[in-house]
N, C-alpha and C. Protein backbone atom coordinates (compact mmCIF):
# COMPACT_ATOMS: atom_id res chain seq x y z
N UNK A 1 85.83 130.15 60.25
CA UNK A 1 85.53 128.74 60.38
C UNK A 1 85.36 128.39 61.85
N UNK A 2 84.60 127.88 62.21
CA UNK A 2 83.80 127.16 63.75
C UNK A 2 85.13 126.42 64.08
N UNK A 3 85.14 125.98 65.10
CA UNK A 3 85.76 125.20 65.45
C UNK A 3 85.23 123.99 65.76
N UNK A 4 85.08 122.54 66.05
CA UNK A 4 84.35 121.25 65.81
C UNK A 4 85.07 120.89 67.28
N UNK A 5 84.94 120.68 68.42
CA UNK A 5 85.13 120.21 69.54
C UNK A 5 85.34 118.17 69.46
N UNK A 6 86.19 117.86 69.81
CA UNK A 6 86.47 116.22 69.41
C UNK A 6 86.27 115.76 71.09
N UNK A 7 85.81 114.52 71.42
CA UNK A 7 86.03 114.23 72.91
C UNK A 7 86.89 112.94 72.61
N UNK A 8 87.87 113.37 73.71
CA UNK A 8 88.81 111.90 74.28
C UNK A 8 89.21 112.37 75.56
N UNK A 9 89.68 111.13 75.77
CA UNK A 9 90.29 110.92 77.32
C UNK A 9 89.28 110.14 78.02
N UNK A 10 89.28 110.02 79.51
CA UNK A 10 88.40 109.55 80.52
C UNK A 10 88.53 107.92 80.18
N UNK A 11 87.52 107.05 80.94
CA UNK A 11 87.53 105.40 80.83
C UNK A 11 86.75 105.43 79.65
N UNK A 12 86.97 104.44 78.85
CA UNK A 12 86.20 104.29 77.84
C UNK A 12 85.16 103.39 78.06
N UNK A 13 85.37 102.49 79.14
CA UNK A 13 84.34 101.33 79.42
C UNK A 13 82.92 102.14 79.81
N UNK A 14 83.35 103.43 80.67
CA UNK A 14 82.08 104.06 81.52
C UNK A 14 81.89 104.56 80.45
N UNK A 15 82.42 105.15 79.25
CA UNK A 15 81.91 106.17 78.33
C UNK A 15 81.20 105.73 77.50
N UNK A 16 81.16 103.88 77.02
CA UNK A 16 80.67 103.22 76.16
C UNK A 16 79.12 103.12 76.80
N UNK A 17 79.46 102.59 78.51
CA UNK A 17 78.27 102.13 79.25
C UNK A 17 77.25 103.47 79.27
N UNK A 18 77.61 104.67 79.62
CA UNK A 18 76.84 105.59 79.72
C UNK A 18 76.45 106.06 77.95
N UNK A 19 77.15 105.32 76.59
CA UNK A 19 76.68 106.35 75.80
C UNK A 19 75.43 105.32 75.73
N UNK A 20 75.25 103.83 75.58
CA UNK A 20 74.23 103.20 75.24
C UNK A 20 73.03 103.64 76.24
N UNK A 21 73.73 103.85 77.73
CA UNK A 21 71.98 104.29 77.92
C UNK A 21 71.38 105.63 78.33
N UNK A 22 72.35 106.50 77.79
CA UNK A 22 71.90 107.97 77.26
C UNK A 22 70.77 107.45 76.09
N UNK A 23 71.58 107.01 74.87
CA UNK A 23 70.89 106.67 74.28
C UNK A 23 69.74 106.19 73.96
N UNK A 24 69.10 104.90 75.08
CA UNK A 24 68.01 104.42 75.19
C UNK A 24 66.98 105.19 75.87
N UNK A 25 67.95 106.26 76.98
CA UNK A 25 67.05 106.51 77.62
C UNK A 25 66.42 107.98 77.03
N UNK A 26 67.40 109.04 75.73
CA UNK A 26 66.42 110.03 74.97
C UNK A 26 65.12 109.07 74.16
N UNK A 27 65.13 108.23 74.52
CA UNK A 27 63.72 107.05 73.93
C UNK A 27 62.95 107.31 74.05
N UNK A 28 63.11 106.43 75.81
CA UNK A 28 62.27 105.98 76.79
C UNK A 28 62.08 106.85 77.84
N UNK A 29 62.75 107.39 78.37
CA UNK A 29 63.36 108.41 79.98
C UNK A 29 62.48 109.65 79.76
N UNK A 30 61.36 110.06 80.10
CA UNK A 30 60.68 111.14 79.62
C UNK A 30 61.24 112.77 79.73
N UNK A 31 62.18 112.40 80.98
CA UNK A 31 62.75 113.72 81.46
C UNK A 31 64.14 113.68 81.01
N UNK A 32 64.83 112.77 80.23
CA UNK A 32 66.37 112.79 79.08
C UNK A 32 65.46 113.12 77.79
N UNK A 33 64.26 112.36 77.80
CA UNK A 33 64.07 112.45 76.09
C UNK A 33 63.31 113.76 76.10
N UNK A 34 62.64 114.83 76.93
CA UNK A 34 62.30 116.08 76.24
C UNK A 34 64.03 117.25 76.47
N UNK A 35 64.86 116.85 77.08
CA UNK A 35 66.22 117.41 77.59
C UNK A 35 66.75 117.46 76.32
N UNK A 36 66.92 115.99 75.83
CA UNK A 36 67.52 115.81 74.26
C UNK A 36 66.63 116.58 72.90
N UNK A 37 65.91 116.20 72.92
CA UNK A 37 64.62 117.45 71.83
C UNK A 37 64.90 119.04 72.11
N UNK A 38 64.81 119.40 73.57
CA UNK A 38 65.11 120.98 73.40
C UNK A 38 66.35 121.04 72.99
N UNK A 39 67.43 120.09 73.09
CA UNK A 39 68.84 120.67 72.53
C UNK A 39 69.07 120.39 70.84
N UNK A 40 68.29 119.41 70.27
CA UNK A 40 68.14 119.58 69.22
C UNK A 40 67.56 120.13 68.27
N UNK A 41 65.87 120.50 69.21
CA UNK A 41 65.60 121.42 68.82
C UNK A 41 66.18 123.18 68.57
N UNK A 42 67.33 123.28 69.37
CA UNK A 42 68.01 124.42 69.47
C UNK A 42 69.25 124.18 68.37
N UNK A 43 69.62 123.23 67.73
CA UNK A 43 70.08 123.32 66.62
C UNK A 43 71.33 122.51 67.03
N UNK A 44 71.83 121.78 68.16
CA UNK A 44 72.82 121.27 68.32
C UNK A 44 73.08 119.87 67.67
N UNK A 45 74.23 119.64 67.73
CA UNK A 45 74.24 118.15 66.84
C UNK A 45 73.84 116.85 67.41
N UNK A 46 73.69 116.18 66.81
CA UNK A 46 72.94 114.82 67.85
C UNK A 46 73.99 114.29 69.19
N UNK A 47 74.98 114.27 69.11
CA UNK A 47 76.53 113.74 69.75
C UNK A 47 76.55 114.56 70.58
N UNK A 48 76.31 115.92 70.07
CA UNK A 48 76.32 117.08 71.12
C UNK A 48 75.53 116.84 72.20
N UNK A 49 73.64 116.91 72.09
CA UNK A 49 72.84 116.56 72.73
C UNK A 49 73.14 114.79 73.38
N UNK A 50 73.64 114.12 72.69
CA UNK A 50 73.40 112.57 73.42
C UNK A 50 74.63 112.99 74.72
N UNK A 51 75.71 113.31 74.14
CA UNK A 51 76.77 113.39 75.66
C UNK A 51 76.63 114.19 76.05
N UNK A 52 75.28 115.23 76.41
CA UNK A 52 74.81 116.19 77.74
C UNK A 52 73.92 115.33 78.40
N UNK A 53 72.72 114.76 77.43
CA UNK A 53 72.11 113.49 77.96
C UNK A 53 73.00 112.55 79.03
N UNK A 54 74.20 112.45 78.46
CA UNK A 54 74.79 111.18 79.17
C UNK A 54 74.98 111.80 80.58
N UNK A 55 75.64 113.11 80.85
CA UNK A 55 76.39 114.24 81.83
C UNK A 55 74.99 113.90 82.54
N UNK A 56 73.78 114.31 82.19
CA UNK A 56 72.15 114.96 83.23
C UNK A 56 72.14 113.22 83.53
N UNK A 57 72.39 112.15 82.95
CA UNK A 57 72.51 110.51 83.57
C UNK A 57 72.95 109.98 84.72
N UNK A 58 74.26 110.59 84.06
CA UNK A 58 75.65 110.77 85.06
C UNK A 58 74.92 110.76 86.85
N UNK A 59 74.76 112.61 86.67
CA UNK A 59 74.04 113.19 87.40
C UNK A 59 73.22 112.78 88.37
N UNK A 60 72.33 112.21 87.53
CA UNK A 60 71.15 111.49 88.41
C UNK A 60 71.73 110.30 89.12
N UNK A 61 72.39 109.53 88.17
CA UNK A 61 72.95 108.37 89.30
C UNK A 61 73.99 108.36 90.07
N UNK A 62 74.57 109.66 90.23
CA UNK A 62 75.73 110.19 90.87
C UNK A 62 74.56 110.11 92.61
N UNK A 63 73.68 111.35 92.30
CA UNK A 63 72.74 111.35 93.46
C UNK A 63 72.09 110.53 93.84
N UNK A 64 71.86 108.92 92.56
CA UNK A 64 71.22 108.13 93.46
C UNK A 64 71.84 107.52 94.64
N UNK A 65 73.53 107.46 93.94
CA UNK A 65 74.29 106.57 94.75
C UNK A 65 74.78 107.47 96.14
N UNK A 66 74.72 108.60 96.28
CA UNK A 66 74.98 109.63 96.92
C UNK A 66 73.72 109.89 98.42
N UNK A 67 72.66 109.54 97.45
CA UNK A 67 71.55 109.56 98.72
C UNK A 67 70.83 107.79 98.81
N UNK A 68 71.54 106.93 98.20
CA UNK A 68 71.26 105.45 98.76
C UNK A 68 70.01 105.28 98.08
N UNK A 69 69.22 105.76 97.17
CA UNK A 69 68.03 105.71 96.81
C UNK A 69 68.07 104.91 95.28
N UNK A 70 66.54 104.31 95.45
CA UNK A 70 66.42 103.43 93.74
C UNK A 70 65.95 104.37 92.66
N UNK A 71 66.28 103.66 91.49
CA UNK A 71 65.37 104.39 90.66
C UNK A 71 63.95 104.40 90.60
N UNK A 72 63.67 105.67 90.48
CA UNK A 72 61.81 105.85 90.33
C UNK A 72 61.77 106.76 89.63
N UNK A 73 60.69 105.92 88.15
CA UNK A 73 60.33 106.70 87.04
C UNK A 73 59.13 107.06 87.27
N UNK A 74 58.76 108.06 86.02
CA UNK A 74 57.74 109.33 86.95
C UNK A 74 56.76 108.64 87.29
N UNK A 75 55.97 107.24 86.26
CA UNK A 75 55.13 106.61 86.99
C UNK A 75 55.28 106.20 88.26
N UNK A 76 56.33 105.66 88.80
CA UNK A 76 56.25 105.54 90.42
C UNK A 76 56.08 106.55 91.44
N UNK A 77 56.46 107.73 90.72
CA UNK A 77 56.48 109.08 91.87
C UNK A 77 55.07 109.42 91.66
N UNK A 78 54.14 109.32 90.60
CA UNK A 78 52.96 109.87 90.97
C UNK A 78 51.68 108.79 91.23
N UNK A 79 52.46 107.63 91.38
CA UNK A 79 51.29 107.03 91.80
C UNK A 79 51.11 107.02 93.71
C-alpha cells in the first residue's frame, strides 16, 4: 500500500492566499499552466500538481521581491 502524503503546518493565511492564485494562475499564467499539465499529465494528483504550482509562484515572487522588479507576463517581455 502507497503511502498518501497529508500537508499541515506553516501560516495558513499565506497557504490559502497562494492556493487561490496557484490556482488561477494553472488558468491563466502560461508558464504555471503548461508546469501544471506536464505534472498531470505525468499522472500526479491535482493537489499534488496545484501545491508545486503554488512552490514555482512562491518562487517567482520570492525573486521578484528579491530583485525589486514588477511583474511581466510573457506579453510584456516580448513586446
Amino acid at each position: 500500500m502507497a503511502w498518501k502524503r497529508t500537508i499541515w503546518g506553516g501560516r495558513a493565511t499565506v497557504h490559502r492566499a497562494l492556493d487561490m492564485a496557484a490556482l488561477v494562475a494553472t488558468r491563466w499564467n502560461p508558464s504555471i499552466r503548461a508546469f501544471y499539465q506536464r505534472l498531470r499529465a505525468a499522472g500526479k494528483f491535482m493537489k499534488v500538481a496545484l501545491v508545486a504550482a503554488m512552490r514555482k509562484l512562491l518562487t517567482i515572487l520570492n525573486a521578484m521581491v528579491h530583485h525589486g522588479t514588477r511583474w511581466q507576463s510573457t506579453a510584456e517581455v516580448a513586446a
